[in-house]
C-alpha atoms as a PDB file:
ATOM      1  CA  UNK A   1       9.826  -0.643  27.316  1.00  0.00           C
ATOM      2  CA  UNK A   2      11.145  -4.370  26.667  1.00  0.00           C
ATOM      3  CA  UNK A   3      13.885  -4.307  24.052  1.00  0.00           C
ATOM      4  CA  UNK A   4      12.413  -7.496  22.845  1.00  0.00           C
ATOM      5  CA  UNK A   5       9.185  -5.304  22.008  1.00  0.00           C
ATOM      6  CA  UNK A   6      11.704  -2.518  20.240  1.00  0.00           C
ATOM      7  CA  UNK A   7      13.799  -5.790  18.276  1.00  0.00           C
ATOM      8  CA  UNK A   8      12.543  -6.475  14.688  1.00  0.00           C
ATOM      9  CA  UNK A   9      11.407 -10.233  14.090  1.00  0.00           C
ATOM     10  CA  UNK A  10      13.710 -11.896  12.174  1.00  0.00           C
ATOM     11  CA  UNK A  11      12.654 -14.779   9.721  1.00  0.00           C
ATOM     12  CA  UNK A  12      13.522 -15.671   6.501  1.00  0.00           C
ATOM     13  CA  UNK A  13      10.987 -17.601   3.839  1.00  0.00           C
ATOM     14  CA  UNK A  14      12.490 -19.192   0.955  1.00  0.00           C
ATOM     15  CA  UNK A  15      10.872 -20.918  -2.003  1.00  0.00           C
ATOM     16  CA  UNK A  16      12.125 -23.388  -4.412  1.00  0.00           C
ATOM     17  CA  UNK A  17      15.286 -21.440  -3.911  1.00  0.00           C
ATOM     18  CA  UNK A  18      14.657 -18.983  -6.525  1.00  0.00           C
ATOM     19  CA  UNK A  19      12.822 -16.105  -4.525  1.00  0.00           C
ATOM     20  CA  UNK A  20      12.109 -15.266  -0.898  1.00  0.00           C
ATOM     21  CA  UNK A  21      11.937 -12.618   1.552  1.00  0.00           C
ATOM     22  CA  UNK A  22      14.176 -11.676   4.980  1.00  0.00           C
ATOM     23  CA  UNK A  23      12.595  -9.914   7.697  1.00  0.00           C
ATOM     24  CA  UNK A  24      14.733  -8.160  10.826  1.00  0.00           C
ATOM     25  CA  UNK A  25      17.605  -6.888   8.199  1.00  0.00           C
ATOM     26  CA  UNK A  26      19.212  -3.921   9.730  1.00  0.00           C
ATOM     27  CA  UNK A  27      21.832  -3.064   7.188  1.00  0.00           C
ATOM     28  CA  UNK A  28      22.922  -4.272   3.503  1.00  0.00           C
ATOM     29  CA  UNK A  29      26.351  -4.771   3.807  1.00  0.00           C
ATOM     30  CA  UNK A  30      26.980  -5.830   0.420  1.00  0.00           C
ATOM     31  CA  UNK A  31      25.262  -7.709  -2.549  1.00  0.00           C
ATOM     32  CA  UNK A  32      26.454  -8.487  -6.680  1.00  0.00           C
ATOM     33  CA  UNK A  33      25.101 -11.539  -8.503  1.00  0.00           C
ATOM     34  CA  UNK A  34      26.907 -14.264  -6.407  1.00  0.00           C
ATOM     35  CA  UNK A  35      26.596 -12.965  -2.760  1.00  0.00           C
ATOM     36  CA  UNK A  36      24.497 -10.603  -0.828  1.00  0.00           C
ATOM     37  CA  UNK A  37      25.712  -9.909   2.661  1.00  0.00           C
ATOM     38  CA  UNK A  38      23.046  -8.054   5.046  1.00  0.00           C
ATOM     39  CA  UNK A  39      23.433  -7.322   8.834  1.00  0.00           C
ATOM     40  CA  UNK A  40      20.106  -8.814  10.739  1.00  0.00           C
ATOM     41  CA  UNK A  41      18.795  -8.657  14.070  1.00  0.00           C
ATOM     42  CA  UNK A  42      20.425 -11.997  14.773  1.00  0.00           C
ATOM     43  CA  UNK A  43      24.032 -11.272  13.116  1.00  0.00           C
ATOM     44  CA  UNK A  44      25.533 -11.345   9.569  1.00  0.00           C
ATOM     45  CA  UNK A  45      23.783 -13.128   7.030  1.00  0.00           C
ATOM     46  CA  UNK A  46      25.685 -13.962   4.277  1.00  0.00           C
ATOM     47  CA  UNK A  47      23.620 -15.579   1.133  1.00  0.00           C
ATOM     48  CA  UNK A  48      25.238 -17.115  -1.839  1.00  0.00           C
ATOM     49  CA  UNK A  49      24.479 -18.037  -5.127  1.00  0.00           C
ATOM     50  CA  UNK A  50      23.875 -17.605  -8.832  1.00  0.00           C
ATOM     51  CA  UNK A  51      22.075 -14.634 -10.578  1.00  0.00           C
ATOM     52  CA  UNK A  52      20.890 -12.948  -7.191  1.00  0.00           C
ATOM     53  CA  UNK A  53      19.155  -9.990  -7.273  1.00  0.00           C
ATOM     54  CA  UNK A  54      17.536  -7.864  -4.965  1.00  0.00           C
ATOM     55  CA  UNK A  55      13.665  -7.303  -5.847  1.00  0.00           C
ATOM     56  CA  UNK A  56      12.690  -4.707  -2.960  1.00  0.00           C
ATOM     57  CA  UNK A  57      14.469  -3.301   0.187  1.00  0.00           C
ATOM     58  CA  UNK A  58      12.758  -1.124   2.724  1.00  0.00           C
ATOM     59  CA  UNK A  59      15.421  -1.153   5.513  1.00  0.00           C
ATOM     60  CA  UNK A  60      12.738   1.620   7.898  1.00  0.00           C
ATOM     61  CA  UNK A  61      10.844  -1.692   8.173  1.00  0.00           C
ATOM     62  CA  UNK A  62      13.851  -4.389   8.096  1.00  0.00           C
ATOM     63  CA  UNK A  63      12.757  -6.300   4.951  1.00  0.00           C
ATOM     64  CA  UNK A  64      14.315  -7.627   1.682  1.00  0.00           C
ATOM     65  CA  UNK A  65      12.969  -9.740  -1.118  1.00  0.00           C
ATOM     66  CA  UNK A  66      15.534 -11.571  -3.172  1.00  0.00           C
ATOM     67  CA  UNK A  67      15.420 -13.481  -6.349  1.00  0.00           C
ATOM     68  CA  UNK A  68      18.306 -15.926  -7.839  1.00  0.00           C
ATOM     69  CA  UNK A  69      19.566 -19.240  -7.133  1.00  0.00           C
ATOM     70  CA  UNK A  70      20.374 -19.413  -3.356  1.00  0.00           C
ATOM     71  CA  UNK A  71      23.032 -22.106  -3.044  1.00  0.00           C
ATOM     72  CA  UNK A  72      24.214 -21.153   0.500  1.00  0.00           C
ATOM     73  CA  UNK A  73      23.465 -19.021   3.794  1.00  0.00           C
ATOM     74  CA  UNK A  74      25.884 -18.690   6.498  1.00  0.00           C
ATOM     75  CA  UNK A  75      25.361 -16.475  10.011  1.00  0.00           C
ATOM     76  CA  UNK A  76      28.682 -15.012  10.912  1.00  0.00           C
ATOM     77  CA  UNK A  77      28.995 -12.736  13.777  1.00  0.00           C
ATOM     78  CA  UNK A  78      27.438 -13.918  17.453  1.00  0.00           C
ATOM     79  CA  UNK A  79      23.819 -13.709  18.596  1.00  0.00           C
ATOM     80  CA  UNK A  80      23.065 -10.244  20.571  1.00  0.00           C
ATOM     81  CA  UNK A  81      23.816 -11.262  24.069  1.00  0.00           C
ATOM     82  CA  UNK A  82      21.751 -10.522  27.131  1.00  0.00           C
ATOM     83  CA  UNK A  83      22.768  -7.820  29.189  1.00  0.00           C
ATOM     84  CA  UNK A  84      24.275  -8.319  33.026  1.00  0.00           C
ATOM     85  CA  UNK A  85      25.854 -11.249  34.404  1.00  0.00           C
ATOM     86  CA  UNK A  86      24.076 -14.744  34.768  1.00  0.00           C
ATOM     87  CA  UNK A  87      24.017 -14.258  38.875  1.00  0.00           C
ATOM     88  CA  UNK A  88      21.995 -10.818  37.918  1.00  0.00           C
ATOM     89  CA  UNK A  89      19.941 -12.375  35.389  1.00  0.00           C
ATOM     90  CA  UNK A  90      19.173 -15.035  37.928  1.00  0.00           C
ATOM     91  CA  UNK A  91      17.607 -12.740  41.108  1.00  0.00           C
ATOM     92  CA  UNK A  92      15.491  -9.822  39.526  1.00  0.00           C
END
């Protein structure tokens, strides 16, 4: 099977920076009232801001709604690379 088939979607939907929802979170890393770290499909997701709280996790199904002030978010970490080398990649 494709592992793009087996990788959870990840997207994140904000509004009015008080309240939104992150799809394709693996892992919560970390979270208190000012920052809320979470490991995602595409890397490390680090969210800060004021009076954050998290509203619901289900990590079997890679979601997490969050409410606060969101003042920042910053990917750390690289993007899952693609496997083999560019020449293999090139002549399947």
């Amino acid at each position: 099977m494709d592992e793009k088939n087996n990788a959870k979607q990840h997207s994140i939907l904000w509004k009015d920076r008080k309240q939104g929802s992150i799809t394709g979170v693996t892992d919560v890393l970390s979270f208190d009232e000012n920052t809320v770290v979470l490991e995602t499909e595409l890397g490390v997701l680090t969210l800060k801001g004021k009076e954050l709280h998290v509203g619901r996790l289900l990590l079997d199904q890679g979601e997490v709604e969050l409410d606060g002030v969101i003042e920042s978010m910053v990917y750390s970490g690289s993007h899952p690379e693609k496997k083999g080398s560019l020449m293999k990649r090139m002549f399947r």
